[in-house]
N, C-alpha and C. Protein backbone atom coordinates (compact mmCIF):
# COMPACT_ATOMS: atom_id res chain seq x y z
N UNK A 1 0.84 -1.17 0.00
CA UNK A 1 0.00 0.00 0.00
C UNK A 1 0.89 1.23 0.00
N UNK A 2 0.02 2.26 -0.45
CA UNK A 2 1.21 3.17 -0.76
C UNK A 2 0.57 4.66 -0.13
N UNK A 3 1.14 4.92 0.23
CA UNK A 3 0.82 6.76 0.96
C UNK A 3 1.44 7.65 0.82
N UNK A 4 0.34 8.71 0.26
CA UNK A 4 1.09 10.07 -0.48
C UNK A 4 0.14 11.47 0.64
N UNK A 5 0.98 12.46 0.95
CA UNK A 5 0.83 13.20 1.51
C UNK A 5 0.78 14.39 0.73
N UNK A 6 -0.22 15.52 0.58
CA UNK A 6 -0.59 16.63 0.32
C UNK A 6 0.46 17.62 0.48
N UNK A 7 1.02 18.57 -0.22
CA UNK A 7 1.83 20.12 -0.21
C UNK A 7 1.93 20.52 -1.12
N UNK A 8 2.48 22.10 -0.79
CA UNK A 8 2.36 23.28 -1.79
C UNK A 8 3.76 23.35 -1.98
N UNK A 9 3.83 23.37 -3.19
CA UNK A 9 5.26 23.81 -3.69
C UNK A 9 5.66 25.35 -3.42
N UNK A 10 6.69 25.72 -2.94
CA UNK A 10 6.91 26.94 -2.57
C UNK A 10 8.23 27.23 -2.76
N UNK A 11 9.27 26.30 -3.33
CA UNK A 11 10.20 26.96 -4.52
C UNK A 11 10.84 26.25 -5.16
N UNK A 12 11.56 26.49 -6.40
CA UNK A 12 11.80 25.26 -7.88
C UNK A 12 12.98 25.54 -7.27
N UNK A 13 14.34 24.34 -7.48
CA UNK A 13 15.52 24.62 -7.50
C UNK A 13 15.98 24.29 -9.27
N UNK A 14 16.96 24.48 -9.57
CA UNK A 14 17.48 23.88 -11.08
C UNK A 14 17.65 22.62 -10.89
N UNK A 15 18.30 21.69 -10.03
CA UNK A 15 18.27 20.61 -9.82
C UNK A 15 17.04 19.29 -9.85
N UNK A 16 15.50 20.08 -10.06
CA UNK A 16 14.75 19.57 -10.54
C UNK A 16 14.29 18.97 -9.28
N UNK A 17 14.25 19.90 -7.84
CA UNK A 17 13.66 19.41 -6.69
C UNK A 17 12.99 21.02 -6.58
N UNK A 18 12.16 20.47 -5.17
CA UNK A 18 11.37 21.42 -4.93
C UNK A 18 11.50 21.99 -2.89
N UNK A 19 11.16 22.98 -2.67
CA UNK A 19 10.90 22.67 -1.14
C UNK A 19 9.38 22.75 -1.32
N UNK A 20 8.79 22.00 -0.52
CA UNK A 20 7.21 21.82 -0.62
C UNK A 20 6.64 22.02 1.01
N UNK A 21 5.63 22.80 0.92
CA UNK A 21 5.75 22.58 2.85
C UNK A 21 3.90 21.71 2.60
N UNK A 22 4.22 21.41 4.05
CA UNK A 22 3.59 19.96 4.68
C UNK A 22 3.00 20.54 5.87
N UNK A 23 1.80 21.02 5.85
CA UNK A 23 1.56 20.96 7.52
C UNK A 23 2.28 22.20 8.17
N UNK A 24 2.97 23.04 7.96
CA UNK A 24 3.73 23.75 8.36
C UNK A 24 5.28 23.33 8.04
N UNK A 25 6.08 22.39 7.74
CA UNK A 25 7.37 21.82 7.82
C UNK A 25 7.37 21.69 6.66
N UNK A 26 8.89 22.26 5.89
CA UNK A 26 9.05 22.54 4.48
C UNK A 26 10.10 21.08 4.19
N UNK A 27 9.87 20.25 3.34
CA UNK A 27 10.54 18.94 2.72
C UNK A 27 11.55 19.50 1.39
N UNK A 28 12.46 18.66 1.03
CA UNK A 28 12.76 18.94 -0.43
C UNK A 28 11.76 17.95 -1.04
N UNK A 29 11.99 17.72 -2.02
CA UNK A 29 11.60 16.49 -2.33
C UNK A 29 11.86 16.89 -4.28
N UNK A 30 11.90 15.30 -4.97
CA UNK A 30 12.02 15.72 -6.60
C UNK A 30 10.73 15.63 -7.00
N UNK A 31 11.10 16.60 -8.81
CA UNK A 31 9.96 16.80 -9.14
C UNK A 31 10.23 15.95 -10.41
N UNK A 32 11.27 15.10 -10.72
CA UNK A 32 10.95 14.09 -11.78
C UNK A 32 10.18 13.93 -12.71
N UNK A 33 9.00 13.04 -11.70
CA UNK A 33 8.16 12.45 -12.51
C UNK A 33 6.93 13.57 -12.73
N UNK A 34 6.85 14.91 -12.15
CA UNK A 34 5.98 15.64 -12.49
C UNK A 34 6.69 17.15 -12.91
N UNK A 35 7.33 16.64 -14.13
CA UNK A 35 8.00 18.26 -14.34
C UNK A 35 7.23 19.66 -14.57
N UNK A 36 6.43 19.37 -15.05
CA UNK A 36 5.50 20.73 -15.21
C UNK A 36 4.89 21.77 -13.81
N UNK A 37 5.49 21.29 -12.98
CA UNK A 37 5.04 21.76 -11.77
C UNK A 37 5.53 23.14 -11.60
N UNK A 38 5.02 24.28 -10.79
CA UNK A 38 5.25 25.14 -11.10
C UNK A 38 5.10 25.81 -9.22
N UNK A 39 5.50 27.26 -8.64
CA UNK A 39 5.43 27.45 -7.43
C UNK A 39 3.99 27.54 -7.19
N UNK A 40 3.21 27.09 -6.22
CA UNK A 40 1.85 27.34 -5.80
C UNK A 40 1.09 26.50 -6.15
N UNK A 41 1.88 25.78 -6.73
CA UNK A 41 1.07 24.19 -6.89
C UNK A 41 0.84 23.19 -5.78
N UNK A 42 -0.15 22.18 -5.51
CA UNK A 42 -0.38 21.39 -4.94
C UNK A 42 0.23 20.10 -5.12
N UNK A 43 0.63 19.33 -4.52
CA UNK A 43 1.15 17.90 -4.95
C UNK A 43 1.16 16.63 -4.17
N UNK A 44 0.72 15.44 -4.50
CA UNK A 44 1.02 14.56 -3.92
C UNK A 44 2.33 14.00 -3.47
N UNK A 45 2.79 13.76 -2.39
CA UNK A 45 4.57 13.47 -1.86
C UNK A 45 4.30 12.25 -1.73
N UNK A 46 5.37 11.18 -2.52
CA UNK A 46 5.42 9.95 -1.41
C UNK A 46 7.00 9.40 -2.01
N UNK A 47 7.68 9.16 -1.24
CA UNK A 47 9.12 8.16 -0.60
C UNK A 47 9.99 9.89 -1.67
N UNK A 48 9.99 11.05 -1.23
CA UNK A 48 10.63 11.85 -1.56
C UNK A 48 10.45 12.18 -3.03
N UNK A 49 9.55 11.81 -3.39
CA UNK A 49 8.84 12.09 -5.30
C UNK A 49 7.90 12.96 -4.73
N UNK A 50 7.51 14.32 -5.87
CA UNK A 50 6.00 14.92 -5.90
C UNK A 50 5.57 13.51 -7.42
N UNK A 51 4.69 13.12 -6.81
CA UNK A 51 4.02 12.01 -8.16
C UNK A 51 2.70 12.55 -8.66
N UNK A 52 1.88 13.60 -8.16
CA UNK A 52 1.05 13.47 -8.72
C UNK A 52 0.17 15.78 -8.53
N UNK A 53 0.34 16.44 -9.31
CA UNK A 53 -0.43 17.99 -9.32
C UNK A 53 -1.88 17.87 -8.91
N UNK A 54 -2.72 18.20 -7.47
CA UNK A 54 -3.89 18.51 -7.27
C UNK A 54 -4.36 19.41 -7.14
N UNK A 55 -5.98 19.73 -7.00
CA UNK A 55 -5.97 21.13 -6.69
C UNK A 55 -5.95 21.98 -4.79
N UNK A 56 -5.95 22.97 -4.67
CA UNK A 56 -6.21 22.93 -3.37
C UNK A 56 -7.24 21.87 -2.36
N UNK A 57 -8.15 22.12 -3.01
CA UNK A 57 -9.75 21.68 -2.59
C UNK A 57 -9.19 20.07 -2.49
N UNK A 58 -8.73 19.51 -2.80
CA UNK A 58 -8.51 18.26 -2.72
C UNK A 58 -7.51 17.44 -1.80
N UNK A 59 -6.38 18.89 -1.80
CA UNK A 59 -5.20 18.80 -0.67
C UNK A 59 -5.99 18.93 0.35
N UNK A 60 -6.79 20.10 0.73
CA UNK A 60 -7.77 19.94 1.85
C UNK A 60 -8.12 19.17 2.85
N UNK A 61 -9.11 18.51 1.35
CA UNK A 61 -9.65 17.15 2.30
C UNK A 61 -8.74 16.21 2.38
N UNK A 62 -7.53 16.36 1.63
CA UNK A 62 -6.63 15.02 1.83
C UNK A 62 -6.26 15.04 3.25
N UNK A 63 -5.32 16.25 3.65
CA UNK A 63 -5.28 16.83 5.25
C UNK A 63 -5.48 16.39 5.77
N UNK A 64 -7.48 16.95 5.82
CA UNK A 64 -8.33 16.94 7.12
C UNK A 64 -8.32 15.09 7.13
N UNK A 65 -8.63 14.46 6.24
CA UNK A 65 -8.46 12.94 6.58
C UNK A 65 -7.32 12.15 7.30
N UNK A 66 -5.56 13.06 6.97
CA UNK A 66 -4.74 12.46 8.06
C UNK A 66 -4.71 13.13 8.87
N UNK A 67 -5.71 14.08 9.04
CA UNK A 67 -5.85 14.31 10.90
C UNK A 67 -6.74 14.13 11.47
N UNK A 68 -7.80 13.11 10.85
CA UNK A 68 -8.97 12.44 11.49
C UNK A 68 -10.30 13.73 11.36
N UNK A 69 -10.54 14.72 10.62
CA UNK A 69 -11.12 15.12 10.77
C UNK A 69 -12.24 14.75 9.47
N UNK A 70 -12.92 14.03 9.50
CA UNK A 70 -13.50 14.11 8.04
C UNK A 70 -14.93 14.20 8.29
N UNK A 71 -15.49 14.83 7.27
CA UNK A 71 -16.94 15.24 7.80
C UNK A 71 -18.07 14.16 7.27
C-alpha cells in the first residue's frame, strides 16, 4: 500500500527538486516524474517524489483525513 501526503510547492531549485511545505514543515523532495510543476502548486509526496499535481480543494480534504477530521 502506498501513501502520499498533500503540499504546496513553494520553490523550484534547477536541480529539478522542490521545497514543498507539509503541515507547516518545508521537505525537499524531486519533481521528476511531475515536471511541469510550477510554485503554488499542490502535490502529492510519497518516498521523496512529488508524483502526482492537485488542486487545493482536494489537498484539503486530503489533510483533514490524516488528521482524522473528516466530515
Amino acid at each position: 500500500m502506498c501513501l502520499a501526503i498533500p503540499g504546496k510547492v513553494k520553490k523550484i531549485f534547477n536541480d529539478n527538486t522542490a521545497e514543498i511545505e507539509i503541515g507547516g514543515i518545508v521537505k525537499r523532495a524531486s519533481l521528476d516524474l511531475i515536471p511541469q510543476v510550477v510554485v503554488g502548486d499542490y502535490v502529492l509526496l510519497h518516498a521523496g517524489f512529488a508524483i502526482e499535481v492537485i488542486d487545493q480543494e482536494k489537498a484539503l480534504e486530503i489533510s483533514k483525513a490524516w488528521e482524522g477530521n473528516i466530515d
